[in-house]
Protein backbone atom coordinates (compact mmCIF):
# COMPACT_ATOMS: atom_id res chain seq x y z
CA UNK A 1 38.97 -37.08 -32.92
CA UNK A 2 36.86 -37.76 -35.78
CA UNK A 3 33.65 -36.22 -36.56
CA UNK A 4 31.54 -39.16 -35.45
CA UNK A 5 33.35 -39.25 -32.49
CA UNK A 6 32.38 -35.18 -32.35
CA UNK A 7 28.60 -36.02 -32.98
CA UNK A 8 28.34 -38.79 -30.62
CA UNK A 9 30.01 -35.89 -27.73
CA UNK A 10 27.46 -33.15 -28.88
CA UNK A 11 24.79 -35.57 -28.78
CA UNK A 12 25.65 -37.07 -25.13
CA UNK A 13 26.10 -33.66 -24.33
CA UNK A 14 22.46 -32.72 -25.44
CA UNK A 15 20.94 -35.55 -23.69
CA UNK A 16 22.52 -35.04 -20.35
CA UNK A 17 21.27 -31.87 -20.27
CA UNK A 18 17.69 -33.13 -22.01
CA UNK A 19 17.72 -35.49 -18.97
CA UNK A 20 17.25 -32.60 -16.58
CA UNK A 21 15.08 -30.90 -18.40
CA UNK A 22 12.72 -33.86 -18.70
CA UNK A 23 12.85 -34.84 -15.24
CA UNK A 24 11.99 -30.86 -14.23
CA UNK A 25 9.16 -30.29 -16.93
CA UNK A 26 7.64 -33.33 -17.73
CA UNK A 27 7.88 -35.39 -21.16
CA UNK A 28 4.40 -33.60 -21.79
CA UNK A 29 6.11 -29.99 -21.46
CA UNK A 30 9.36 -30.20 -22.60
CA UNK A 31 9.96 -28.65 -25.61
CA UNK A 32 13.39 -28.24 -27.66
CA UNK A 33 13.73 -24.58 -26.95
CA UNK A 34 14.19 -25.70 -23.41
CA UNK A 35 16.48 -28.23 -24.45
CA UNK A 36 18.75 -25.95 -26.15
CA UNK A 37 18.55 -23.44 -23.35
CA UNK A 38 20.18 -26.35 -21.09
CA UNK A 39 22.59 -27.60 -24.00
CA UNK A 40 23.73 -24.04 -24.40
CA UNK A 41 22.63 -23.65 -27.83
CA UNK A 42 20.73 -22.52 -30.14
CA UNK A 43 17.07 -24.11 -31.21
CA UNK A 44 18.61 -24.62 -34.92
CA UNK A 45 21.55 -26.35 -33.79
CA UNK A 46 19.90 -28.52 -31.64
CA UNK A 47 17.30 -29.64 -34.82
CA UNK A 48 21.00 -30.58 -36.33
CA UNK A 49 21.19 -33.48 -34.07
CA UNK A 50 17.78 -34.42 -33.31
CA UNK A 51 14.59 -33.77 -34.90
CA UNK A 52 12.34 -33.36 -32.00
CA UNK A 53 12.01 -34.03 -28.39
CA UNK A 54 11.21 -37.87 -29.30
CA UNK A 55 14.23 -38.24 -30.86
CA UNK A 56 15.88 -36.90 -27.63
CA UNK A 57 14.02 -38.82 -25.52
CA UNK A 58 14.61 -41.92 -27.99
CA UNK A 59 18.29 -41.39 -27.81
CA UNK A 60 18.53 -41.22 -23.86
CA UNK A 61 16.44 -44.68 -23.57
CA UNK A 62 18.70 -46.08 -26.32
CA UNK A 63 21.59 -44.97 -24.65
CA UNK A 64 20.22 -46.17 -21.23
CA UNK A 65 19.29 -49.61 -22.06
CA UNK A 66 22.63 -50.16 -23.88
CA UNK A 67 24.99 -49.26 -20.98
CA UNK A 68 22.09 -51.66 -18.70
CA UNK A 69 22.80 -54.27 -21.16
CA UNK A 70 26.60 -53.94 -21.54
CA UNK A 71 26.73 -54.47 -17.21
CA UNK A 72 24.30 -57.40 -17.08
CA UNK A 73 26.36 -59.20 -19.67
CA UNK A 74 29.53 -58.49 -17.67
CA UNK A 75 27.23 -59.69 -14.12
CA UNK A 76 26.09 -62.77 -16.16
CA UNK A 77 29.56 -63.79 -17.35
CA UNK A 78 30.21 -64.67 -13.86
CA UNK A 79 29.28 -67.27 -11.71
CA UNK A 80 28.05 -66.88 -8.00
CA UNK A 81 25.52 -67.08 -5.59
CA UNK A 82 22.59 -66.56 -7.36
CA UNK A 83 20.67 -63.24 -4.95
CA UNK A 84 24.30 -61.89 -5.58
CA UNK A 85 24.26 -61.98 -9.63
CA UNK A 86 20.38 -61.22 -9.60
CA UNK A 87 20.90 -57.78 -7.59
CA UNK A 88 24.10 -57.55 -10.20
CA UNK A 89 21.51 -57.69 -12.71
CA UNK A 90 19.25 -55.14 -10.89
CA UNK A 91 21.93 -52.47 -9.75
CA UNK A 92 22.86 -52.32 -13.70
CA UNK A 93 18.94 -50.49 -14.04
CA UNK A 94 20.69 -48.13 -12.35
CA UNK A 95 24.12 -46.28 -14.23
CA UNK A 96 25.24 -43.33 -12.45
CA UNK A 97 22.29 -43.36 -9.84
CA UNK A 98 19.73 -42.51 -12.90
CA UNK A 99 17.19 -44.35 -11.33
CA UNK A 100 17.57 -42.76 -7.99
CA UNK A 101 17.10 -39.13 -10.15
CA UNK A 102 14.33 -39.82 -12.21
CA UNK A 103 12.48 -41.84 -9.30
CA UNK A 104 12.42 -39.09 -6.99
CA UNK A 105 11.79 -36.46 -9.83
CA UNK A 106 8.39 -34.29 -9.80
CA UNK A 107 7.64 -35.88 -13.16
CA UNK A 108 9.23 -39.53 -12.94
CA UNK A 109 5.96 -41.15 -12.89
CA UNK A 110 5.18 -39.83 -16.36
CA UNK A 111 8.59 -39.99 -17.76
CA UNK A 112 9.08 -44.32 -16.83
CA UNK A 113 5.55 -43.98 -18.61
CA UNK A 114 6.63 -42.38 -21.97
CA UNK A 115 7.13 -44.83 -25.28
CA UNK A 116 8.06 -42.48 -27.72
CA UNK A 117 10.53 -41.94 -30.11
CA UNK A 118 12.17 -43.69 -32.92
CA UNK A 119 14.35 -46.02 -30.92
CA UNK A 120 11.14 -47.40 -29.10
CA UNK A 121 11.46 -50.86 -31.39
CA UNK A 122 15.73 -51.03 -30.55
CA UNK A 123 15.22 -50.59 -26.96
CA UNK A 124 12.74 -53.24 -26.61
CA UNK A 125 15.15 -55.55 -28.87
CA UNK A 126 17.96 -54.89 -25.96
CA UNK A 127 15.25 -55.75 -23.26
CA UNK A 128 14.65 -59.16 -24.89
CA UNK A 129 18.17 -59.85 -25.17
CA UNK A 130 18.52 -58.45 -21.07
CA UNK A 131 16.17 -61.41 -20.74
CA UNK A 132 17.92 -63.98 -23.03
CA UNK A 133 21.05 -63.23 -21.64
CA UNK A 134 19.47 -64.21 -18.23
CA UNK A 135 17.83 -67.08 -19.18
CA UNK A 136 21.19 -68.33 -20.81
CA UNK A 137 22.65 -67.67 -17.37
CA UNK A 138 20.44 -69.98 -15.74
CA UNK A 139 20.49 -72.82 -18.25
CA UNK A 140 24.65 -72.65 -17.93
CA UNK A 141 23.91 -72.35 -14.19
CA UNK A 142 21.28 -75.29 -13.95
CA UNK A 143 23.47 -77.65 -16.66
CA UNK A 144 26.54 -76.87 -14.22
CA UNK A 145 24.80 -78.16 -11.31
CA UNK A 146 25.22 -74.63 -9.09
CA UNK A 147 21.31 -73.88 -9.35
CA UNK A 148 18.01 -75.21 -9.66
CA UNK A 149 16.26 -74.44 -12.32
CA UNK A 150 13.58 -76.62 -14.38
CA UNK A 151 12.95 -74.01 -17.14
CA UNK A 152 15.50 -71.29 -17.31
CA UNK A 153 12.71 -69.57 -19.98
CA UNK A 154 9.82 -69.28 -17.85
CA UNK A 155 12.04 -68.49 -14.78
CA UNK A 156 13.70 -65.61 -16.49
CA UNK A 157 10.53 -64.13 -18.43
CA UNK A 158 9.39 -64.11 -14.27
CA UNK A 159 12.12 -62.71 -12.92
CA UNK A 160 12.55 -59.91 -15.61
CA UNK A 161 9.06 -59.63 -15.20
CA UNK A 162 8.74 -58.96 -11.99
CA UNK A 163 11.87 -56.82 -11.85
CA UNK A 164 10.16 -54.76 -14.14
CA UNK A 165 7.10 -54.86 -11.82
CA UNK A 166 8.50 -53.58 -8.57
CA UNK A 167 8.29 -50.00 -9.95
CA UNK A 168 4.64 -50.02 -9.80
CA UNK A 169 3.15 -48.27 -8.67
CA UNK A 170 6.41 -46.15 -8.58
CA UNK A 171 8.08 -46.23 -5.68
CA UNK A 172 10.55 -43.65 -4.61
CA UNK A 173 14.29 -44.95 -4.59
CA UNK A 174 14.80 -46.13 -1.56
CA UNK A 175 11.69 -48.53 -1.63
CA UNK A 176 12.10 -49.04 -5.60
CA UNK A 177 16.18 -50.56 -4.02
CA UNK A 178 14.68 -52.45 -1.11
CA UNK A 179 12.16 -53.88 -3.27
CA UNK A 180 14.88 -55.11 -5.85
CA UNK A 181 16.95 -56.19 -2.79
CA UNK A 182 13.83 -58.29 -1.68
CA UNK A 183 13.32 -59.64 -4.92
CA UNK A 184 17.00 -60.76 -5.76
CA UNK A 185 17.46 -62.62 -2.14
CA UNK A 186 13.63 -64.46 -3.20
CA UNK A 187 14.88 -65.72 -6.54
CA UNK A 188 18.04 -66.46 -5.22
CA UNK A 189 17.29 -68.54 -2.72
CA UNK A 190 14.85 -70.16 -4.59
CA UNK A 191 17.35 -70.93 -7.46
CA UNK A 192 19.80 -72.58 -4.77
CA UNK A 193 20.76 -76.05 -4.49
């Protein structure tokens, strides 16, 4: 194993356990000693890997949005009925039942709420290419003749957006997955022929 390989285990490794120490304390009170405590380490050798609880935080949205992104272009490479490849799109918000954590967490609220850290500008880079990917989807879709769909850009920028939407005000999981359920069949059946 080489020693990026190492790093990148450490690091996933911190931010698991940074996960659970947001979701108990709060963005707000969260502070790398606690971090360390729950990564089994020392304060110092966290700071070796991250430079403060932004950069944690930073990290785990990276990380998040990249694994969403890697799904939805594996759902969109596919063709189907269309509610079946929008909830595709939806369930890939939620890897490993994160959502269903962090929505029923004490401190969710403020954590889907929190902007910070140096991989603020990436992440929203991957969300616009979520959404390009989906609008590309629809124009293949629409030019194939399996859906109707005048503008694949202002459908997608809706759909997105109002994926995006359904967690306000934030639901807990259950009604945040009913509400994407809802929101898929709507779409869908509005997108078929």
């Amino acid at each position: 194993m080489s020693n990026q390989d190492l790093e990148t285990d450490k690091k996933k490794a911190i931010t698991n356990a940074a996960f659970l120490v947001f979701a108990e304390h709060g963005f707000r009170k969260t502070s790398m000693q606690l971090i360390a405590n729950k990564a089994g380490m020392s304060r110092p050798a966290l700071y070796l890997h991250f430079q403060s609880k932004e950069d944690v935080f930073g990290y785990l949205g990276l990380n998040f949005f990249t694994s969403v992104a890697t799904t939805v272009d594996a759902v969109l490479a596919k063709s189907g009925d269309p509610a079946q490849v929008l909830q595709g799109v939806f369930d890939a918000f939620d890897p490993d039942g994160a959502m269903a954590f962090l929505l029923d967490a004490e401190h969710g609220n403020e954590l889907m709420d929190v902007k910070s850290g140096s991989s603020h500008e990436a992440i929203d880079k991957i969300a616009t290419d979520i959404r390009l990917a989906l609008t590309q989807w629809l124009r293949d879709e629409a030019d194939q003749g399996r859906i109707e769909c005048a503008d694949p850009v202002i459908t997608g920028q809706t759909i997105m957006s109002s994926f995006y939407g359904i967690k306000k005000p934030l639901p807990n999981y259950a009604t945040y997955k009913a509400r994407a359920a809802q929101l898929a069949k709507m779409f869908g059946k509005g997108l078929k022929l």
